[in-house]
Protein backbone atom coordinates (compact mmCIF):
# COMPACT_ATOMS: atom_id res chain seq x y z
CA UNK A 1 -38.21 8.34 -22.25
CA UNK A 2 -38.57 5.21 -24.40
CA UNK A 3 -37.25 1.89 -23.44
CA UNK A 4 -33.66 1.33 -24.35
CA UNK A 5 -33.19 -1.21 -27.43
CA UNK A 6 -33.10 -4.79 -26.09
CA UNK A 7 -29.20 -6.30 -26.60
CA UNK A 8 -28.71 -8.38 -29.72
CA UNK A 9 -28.50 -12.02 -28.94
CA UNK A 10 -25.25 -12.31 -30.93
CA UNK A 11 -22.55 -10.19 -29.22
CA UNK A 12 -21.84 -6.84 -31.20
CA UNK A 13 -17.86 -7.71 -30.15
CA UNK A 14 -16.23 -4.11 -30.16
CA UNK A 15 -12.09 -4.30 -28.83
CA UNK A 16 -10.41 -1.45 -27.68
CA UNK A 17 -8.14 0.13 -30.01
CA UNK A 18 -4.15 0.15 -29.02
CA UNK A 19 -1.87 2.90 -29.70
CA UNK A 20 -0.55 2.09 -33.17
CA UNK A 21 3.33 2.86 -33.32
CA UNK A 22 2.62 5.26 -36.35
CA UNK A 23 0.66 7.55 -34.02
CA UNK A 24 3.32 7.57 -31.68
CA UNK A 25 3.67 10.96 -29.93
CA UNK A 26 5.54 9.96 -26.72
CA UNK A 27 8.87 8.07 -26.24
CA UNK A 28 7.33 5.23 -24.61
CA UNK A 29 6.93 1.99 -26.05
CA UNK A 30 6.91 -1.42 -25.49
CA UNK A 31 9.29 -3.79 -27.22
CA UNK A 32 8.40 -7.47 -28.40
CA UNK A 33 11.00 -9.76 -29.65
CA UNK A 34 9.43 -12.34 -32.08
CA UNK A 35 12.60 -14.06 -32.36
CA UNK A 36 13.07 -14.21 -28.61
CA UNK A 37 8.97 -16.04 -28.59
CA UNK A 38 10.29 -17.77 -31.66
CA UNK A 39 13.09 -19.59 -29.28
CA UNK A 40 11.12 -19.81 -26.62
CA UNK A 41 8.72 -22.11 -28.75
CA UNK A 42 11.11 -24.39 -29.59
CA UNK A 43 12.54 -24.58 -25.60
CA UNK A 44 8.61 -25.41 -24.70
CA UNK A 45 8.62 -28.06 -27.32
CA UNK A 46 11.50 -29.71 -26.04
CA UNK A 47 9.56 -29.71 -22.95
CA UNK A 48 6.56 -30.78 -23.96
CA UNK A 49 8.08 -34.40 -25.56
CA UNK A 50 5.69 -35.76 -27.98
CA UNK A 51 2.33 -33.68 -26.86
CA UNK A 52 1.30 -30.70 -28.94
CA UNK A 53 1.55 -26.89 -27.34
CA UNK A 54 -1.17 -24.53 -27.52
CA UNK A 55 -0.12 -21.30 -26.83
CA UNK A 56 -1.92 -19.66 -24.06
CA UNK A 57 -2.76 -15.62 -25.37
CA UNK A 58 -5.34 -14.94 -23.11
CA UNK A 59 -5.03 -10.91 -21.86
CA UNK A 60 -3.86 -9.78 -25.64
CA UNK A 61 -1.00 -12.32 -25.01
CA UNK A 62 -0.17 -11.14 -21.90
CA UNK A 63 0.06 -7.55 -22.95
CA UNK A 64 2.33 -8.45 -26.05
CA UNK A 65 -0.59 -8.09 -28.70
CA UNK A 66 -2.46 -11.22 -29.04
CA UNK A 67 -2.65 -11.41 -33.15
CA UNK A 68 0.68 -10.31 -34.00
CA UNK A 69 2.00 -13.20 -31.24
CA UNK A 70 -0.27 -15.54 -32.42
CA UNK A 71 0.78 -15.16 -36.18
CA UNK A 72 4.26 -15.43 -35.35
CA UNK A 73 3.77 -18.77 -33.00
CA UNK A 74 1.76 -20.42 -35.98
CA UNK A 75 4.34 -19.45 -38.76
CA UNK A 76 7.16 -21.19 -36.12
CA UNK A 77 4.73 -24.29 -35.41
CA UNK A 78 2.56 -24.14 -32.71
CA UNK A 79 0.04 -26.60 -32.72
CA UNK A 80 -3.11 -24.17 -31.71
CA UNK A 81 -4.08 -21.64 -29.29
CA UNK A 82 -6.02 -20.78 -26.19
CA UNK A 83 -8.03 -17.92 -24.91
CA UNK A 84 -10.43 -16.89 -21.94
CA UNK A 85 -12.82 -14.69 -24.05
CA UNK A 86 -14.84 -15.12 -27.37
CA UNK A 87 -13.86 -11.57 -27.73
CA UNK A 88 -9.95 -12.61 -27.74
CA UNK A 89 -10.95 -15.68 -30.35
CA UNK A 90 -12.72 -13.27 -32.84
CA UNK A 91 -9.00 -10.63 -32.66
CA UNK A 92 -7.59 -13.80 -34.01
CA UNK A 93 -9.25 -14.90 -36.17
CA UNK A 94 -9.51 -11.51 -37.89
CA UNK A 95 -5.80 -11.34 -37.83
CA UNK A 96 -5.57 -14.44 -40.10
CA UNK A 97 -5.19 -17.19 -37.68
CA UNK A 98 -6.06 -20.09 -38.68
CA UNK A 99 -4.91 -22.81 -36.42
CA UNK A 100 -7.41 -24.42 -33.48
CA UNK A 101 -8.33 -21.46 -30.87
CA UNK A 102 -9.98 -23.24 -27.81
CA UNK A 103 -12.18 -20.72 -25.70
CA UNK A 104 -11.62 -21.45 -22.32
CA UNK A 105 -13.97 -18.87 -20.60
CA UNK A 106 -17.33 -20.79 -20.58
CA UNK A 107 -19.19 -17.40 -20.13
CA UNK A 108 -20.80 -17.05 -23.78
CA UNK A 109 -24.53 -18.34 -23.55
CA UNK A 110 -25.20 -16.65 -26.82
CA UNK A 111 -22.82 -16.99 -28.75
CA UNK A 112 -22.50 -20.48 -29.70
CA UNK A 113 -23.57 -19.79 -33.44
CA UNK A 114 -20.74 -16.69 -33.41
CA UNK A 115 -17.91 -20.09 -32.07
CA UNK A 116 -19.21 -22.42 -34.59
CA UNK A 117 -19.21 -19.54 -37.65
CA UNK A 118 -15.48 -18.86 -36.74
CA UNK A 119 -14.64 -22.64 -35.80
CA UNK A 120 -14.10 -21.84 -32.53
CA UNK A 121 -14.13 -24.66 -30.28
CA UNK A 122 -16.15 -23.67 -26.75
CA UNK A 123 -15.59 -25.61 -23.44
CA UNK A 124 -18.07 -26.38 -21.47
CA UNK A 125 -18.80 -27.12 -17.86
CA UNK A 126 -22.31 -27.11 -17.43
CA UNK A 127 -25.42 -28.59 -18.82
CA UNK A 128 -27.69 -25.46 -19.62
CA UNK A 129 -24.40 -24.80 -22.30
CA UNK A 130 -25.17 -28.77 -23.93
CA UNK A 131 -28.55 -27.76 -23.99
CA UNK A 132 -28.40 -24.40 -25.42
CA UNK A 133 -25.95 -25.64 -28.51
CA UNK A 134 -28.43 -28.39 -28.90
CA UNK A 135 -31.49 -26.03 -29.42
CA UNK A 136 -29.41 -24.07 -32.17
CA UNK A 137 -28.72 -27.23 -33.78
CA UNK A 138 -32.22 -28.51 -33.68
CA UNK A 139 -32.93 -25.22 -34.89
CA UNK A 140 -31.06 -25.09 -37.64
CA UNK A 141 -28.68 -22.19 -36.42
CA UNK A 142 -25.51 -24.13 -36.46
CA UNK A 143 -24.70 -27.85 -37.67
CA UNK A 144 -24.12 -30.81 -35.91
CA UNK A 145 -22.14 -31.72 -34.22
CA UNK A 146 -20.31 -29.83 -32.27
CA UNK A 147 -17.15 -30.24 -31.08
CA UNK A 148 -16.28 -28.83 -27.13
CA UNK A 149 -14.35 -29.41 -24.23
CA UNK A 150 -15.60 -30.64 -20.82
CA UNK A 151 -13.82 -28.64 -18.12
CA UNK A 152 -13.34 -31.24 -14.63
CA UNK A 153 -13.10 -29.66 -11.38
CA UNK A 154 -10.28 -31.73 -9.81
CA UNK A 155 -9.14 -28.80 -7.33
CA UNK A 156 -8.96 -25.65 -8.23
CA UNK A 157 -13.27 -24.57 -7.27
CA UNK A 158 -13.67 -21.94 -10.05
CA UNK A 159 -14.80 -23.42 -13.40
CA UNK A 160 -15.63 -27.13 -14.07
CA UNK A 161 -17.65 -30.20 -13.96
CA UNK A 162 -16.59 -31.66 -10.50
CA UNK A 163 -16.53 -35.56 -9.93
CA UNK A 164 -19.51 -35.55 -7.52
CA UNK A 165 -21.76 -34.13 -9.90
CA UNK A 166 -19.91 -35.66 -13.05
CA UNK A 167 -22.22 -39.01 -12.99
CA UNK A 168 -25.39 -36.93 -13.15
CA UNK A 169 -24.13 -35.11 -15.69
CA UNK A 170 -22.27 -37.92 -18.02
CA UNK A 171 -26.18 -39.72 -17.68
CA UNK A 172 -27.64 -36.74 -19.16
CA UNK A 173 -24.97 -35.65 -21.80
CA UNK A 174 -25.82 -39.11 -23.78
CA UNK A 175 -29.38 -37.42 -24.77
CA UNK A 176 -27.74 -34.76 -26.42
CA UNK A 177 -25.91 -36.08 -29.43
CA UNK A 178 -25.96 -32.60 -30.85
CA UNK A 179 -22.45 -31.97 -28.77
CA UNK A 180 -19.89 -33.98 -29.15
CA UNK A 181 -16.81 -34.41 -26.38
CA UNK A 182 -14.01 -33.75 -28.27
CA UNK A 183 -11.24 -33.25 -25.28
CA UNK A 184 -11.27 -33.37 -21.87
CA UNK A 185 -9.48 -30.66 -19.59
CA UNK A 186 -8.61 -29.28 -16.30
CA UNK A 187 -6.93 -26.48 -14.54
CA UNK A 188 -4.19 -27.11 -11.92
CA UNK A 189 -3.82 -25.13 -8.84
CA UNK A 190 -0.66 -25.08 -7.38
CA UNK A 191 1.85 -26.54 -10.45
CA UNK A 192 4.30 -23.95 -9.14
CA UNK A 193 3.87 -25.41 -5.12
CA UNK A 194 7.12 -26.33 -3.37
CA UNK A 195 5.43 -30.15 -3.40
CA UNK A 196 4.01 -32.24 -6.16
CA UNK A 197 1.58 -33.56 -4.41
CA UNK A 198 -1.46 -31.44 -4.40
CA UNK A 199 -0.67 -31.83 -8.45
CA UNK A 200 -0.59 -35.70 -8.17
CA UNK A 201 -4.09 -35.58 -6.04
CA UNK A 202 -5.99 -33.27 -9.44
CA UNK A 203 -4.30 -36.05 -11.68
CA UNK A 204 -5.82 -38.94 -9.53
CA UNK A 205 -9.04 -37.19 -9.68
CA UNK A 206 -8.81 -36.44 -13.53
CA UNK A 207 -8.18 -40.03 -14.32
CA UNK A 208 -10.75 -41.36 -12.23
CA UNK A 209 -12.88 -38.72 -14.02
CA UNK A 210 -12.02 -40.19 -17.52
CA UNK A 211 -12.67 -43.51 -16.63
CA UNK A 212 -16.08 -42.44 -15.00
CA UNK A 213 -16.93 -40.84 -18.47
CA UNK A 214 -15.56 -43.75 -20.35
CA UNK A 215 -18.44 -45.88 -18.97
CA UNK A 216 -21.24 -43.53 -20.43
CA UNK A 217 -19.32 -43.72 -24.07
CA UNK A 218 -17.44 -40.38 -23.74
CA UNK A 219 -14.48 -41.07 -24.74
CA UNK A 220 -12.48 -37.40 -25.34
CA UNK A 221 -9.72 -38.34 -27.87
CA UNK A 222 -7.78 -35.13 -26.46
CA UNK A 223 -6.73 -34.38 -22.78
CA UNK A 224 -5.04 -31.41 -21.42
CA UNK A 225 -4.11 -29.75 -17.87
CA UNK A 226 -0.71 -28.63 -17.92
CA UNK A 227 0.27 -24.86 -17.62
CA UNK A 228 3.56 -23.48 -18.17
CA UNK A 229 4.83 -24.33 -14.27
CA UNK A 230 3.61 -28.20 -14.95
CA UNK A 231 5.37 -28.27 -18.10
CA UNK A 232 8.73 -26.89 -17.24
CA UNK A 233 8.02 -29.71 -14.21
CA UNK A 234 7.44 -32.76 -16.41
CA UNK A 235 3.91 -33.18 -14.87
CA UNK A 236 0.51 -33.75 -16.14
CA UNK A 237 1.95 -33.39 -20.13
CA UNK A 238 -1.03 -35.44 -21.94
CA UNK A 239 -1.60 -34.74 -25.61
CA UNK A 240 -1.08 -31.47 -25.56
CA UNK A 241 0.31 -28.33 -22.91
CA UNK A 242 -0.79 -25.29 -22.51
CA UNK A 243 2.18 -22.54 -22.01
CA UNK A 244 1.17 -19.27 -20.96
CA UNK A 245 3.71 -16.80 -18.89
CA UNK A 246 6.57 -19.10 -20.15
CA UNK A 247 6.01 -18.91 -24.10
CA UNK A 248 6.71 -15.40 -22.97
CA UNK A 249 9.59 -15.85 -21.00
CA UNK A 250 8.93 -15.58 -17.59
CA UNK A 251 9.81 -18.72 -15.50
CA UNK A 252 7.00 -19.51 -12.96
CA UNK A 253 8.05 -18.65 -9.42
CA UNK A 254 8.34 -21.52 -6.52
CA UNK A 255 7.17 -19.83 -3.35
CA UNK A 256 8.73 -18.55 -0.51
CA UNK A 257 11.15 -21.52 1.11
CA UNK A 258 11.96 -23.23 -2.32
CA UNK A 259 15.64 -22.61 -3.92
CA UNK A 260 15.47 -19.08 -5.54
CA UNK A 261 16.47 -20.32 -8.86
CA UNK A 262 13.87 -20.32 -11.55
CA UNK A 263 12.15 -24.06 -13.10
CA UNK A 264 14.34 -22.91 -16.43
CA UNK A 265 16.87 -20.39 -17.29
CA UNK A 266 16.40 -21.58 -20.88
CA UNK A 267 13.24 -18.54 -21.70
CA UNK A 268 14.23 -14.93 -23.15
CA UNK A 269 11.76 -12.58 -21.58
CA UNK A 270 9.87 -11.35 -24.84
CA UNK A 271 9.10 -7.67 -23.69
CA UNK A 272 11.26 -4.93 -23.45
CA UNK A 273 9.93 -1.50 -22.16
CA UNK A 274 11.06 1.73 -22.58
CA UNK A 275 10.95 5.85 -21.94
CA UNK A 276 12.62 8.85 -21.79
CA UNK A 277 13.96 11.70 -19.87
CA UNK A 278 11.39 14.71 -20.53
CA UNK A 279 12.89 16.77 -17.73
CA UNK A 280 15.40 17.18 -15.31
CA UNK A 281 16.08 19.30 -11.99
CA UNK A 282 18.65 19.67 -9.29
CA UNK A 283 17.03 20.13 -5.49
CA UNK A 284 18.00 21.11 -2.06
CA UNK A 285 18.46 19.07 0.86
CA UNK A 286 15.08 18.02 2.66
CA UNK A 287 13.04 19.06 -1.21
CA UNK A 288 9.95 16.33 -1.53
CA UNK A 289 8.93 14.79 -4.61
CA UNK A 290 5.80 13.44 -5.66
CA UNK A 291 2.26 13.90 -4.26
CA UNK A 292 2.17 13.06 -0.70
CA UNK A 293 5.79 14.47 -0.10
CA UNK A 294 6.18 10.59 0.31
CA UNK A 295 10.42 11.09 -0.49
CA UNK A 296 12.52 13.80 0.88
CA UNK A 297 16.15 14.21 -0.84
CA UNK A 298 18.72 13.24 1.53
CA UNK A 299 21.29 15.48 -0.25
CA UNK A 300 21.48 18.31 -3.24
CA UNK A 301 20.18 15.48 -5.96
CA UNK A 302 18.85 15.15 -9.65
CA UNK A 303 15.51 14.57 -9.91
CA UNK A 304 14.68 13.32 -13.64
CA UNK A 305 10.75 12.87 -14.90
CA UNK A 306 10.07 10.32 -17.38
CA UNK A 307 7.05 9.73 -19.68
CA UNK A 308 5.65 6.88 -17.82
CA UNK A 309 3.44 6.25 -15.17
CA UNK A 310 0.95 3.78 -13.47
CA UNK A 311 -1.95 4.16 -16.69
CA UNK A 312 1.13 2.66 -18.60
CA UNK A 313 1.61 -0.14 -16.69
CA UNK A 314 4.31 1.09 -14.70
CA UNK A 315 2.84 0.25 -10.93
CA UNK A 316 2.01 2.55 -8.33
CA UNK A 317 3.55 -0.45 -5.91
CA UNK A 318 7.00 0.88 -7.14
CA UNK A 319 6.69 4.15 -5.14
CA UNK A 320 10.00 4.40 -3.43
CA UNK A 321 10.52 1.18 -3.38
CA UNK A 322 11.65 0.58 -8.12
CA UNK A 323 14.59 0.66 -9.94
CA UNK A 324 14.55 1.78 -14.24
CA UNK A 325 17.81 1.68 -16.19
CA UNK A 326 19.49 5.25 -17.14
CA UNK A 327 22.73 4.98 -19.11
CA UNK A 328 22.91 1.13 -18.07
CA UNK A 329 23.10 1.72 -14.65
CA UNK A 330 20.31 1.29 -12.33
CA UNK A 331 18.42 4.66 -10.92
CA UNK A 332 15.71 4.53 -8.33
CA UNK A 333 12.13 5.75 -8.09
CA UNK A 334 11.41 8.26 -5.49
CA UNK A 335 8.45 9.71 -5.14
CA UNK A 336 5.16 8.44 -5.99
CA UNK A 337 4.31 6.65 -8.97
CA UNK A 338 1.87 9.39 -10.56
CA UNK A 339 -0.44 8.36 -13.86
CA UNK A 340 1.09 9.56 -16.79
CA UNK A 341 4.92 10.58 -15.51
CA UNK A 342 7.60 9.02 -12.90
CA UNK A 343 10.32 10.38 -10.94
CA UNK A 344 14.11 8.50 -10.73
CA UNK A 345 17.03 9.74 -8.90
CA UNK A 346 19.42 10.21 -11.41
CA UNK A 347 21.72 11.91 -9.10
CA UNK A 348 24.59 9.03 -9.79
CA UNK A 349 24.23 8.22 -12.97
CA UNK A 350 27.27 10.35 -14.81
CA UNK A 351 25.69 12.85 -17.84
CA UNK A 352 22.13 12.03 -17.12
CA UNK A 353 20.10 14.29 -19.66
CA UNK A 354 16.78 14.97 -21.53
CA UNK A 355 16.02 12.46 -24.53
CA UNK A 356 18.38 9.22 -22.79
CA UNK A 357 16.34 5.98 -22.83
CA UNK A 358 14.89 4.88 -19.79
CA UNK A 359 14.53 1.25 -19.45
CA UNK A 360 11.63 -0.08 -17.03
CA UNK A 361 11.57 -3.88 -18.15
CA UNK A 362 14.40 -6.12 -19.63
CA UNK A 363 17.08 -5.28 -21.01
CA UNK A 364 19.71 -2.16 -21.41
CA UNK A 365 23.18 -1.27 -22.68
CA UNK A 366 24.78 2.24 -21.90
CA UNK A 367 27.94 3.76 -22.14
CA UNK A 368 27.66 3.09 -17.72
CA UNK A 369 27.29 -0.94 -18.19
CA UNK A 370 24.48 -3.13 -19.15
CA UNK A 371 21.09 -4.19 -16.44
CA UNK A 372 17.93 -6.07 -16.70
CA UNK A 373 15.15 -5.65 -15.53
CA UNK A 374 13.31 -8.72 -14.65
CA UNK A 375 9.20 -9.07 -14.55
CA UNK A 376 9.91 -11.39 -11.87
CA UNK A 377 12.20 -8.64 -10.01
CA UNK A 378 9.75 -6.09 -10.50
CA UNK A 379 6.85 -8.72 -9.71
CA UNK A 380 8.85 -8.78 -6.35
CA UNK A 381 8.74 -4.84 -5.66
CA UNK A 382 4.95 -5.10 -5.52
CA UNK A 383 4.06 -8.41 -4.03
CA UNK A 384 2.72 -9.73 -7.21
CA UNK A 385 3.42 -11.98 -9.69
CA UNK A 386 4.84 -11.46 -12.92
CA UNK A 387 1.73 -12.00 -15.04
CA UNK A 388 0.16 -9.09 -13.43
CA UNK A 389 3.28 -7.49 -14.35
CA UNK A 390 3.04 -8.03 -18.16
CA UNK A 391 -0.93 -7.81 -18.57
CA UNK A 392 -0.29 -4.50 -16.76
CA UNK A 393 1.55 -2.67 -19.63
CA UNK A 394 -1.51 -0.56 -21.42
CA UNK A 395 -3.06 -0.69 -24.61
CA UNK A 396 -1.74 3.43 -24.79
CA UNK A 397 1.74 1.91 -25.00
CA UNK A 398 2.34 1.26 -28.68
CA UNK A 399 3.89 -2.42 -29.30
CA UNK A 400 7.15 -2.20 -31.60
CA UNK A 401 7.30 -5.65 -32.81
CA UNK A 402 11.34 -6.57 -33.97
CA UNK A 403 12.77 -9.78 -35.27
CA UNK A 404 16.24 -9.59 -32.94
């Protein structure tokens, strides 16, 4: 058997493809209200004071479809945009955006001459990356120079520069002229902590990193390290935020002993998702449901099945334990959580039938009342956070994008 072909040194970026919403087949769908990230835009920016927001849309925008979010946020003003993969950048800017995308992952050795064809701007965190974008300058590859951003390690132990190797480094970035530092960044770890204080500490250790820098002539004309919990704080603002969960209207969580009210009630959750009834069936007393006969009717019940499960999005973690929206009353899950199909008592809600809307995130109004359905709620059900909760929802589930 010959050798397979050696991998191109360029990345041959192929994206999956998402269910389009012309190819729709089932009655499950995901909503996205660009008015509702429209308003929640302008809340961030009153926020944010005079720095500029960059719109975090790592994920495919937190499951919302990264280019269609992204064109709607530059239309209504944002100032740029921020991703984790070159992959992510490339959707972009083959959507038509045009504004600054800063590519936060690090983790693209060759593919400095893709960032620089796409004006891309990379950040960096380690000297073999200076090096390698000065050899494709020196080559001829790309031109010179090149803007990035230095990533500091002030706390968080995952990606950065941190300040007891920072001297060694600033010494050896002057030989490479071919990279300029353009901004200066880091990453805080506990923004959404009961406390400021491990927040102050990263700050301390950011500034004394800036001034460390300043005496080797770096002097980054842009700094950045707040996320959306920061923000919504009033901490660490700089020249410019960076809003992720919040642009989509989830309020970060305070942990467990904190007030249980939210840093801002000012955010519209942005996704709305929804199903329908595809069966329905009355059983006995003592009848299980669901593989592992995990729920056992406690009385003669309705049993409906709806066109969702967890390959959607919809979490296993909700066996037994869920609520969806039937009529605009809540229903629970019973059962477990199977791949392509879930099971909800409908046994209360009045005139329950095949074809009625089930609603398994935000919002519903039925002739039984109005609910929500909350990604932090549902966050709750499976001990997880509501990010999780939003990049969860599958590229099978076609995004319906509306202006309301």
């Amino acid at each position: 058997m010959p050798p397979p072909e050696p991998l191109p040194s360029d990345p041959d970026v192929i994206r999956p493809k998402r269910a389009a919403p012309a190819e729709i087949v089932r009655p499950t769908r995901a909503e996205v209200s660009l008015q509702a990230l429209r308003d929640n835009l302008r809340t961030l920016r009153r926020y944010a004071g005079p720095a500029a927001v960059w719109a975090v849309l790592k994920a495919d925008g937190y499951g919302h479809g990264a280019p269609a979010v992204a064109r709607t946020l530059e239309r209504a003003g944002a100032d740029g945009f921020c991703v984790a993969l070159l992959e992510e950048a490339i959707e972009l800017r083959d959507a038509g955006v045009m504004k600054p995308i800063l590519v936060m992952g690090g983790y693209y050795a060759s593919a400095y001459a893709e960032l620089a064809a796409r004006h891309l701007t990379p950040v960096i965190y380690d000297l073999r990356q200076v090096e390698a974008i000065a050899r494709l300058v020196r080559s001829g590859a790309i031109a010179a120079p090149v803007d990035a951003h230095l990533k500091i390690d002030t706390g968080m132990a995952r990606l950065g520069v941190t300040l007891r190797e920072l001297d060694a480094f600033a010494a050896r970035l002057g030989k490479f002229p071919e990279v300029k530092i353009s901004g200066l960044m880091t990453h805080l770890a506990c923004a959404d902590a009961l406390t400021s204080e491990e927040t102050a500490e990263q700050m301390a250790r950011f500034e004394e990193a800036t001034i460390l820098l300043a005496r080797y002539g770096v002097n980054p004309k842009i700094r950045h390290a707040a996320n959306s919990a920061a923000l919504l704080r009033s901490q660490a603002r700089l020249d410019f935020v960076r809003p992720g969960v919040a642009m989509f209207g989830i309020s970060p969580p305070l942990p467990a002993g904190a007030v249980d009210t939210p840093l801002t009630s000012a955010l519209k959750q942005v996704m709305r998702v929804r199903t329908e009834i595809v069966a329905l069936r009355s059983i006995a007393p003592g009848s299980a449901a669901g593989y592992g006969a995990t729920w056992h009717a406690p009385k003669e019940s309705v049993i409906a099945t709806i066109a969702m499960g967890y390959a959607d999005g919809l979490s296993r973690a909700l066996s037994n334990r869920g609520e969806v929206l039937v009529r605009g009353k809540r229903a629970p899950i019973v059962g477990t959580v199977s791949m392509d199909m879930t099971m909800v008592d409908v046994t209360a809600i009045d005139g329950a039938s095949i074809g009625d809307e089930v609603v398994v995130l935000g919002a519903q109004d039925g002739p039984l009342g109005s609910g929500f359905l909350g990604a932090d709620e549902i966050a709750r059900h499976c001990d997880t956070i509501p990010w999780e909760v939003m990049c969860a929802i599958s590229r099978r589930v076609p995004r319906f994008y509306r202006e309301s």
